[in-house]
Protein backbone atom coordinates (compact mmCIF):
# COMPACT_ATOMS: atom_id res chain seq x y z
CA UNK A 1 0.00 0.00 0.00
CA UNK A 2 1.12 3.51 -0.63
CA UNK A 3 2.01 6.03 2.06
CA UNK A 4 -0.13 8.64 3.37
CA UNK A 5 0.91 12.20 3.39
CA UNK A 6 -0.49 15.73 3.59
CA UNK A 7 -1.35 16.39 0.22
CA UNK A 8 0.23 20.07 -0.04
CA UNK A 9 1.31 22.26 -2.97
CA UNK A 10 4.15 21.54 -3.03
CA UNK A 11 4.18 18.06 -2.83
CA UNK A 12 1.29 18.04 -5.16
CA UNK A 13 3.31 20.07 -7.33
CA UNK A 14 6.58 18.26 -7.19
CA UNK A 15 5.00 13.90 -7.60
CA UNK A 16 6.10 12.36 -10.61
CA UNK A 17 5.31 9.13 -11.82
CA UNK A 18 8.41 6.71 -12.26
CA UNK A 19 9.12 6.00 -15.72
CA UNK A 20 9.11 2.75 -14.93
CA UNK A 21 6.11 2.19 -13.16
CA UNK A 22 2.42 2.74 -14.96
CA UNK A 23 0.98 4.15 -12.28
CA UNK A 24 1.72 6.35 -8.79
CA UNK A 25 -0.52 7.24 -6.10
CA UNK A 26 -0.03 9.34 -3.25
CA UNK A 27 -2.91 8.89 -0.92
CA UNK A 28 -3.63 12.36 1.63
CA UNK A 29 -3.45 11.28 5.49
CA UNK A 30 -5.72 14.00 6.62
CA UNK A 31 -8.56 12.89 4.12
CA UNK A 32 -9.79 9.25 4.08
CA UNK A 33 -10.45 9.22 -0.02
CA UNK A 34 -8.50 11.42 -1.48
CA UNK A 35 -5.44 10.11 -3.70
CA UNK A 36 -3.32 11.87 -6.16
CA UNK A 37 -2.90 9.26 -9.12
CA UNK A 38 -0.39 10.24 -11.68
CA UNK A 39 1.25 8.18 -15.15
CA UNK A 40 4.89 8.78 -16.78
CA UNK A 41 3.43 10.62 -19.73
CA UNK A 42 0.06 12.50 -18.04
CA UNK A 43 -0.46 15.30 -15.27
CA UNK A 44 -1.05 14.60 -11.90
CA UNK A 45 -5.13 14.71 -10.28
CA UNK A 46 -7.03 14.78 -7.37
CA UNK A 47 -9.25 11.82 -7.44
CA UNK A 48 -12.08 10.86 -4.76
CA UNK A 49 -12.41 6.96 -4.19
CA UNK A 50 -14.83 5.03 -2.10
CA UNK A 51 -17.43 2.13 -2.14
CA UNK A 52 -20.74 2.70 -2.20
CA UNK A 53 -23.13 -0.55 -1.44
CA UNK A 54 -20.15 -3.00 -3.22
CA UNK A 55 -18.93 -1.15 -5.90
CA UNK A 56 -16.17 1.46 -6.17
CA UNK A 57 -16.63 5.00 -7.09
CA UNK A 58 -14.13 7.11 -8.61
CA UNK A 59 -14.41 10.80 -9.12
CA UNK A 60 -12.03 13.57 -10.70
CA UNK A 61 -12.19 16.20 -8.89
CA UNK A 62 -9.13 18.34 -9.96
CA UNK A 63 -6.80 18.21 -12.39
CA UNK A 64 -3.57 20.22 -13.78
């Protein structure tokens, strides 16, 4: 599992995905949900995940 940390500017600023990996996350420790996904060639987002009754829900909610 990834490690949880505060999801500030300038970390949010600074992730990178690893060439090679396909995909990153940093997941925020103050906020249950909230991950920052990113992938060696795309920008960085704020995404909301959960379950709701079984099945997962993913939102955008910002993006760079």
């Amino acid at each position: 599992m990834a490690s949880k940390v505060a999801l500030t500017a300038t970390r949010v600023a600074g992730f990178k995905c690893p060439p090679e990996k396909k995909q990153a996350f940093l997941w925020d420790a103050g906020q249950k949900s909230f991950a920052l996904p990113a992938t060696p060639g795309g920008k960085p987002f704020l995404r909301f995940q959960s379950r709701f009754h079984g099945a997962a829900i993913r939102m955008t909610i910002w993006q760079s």
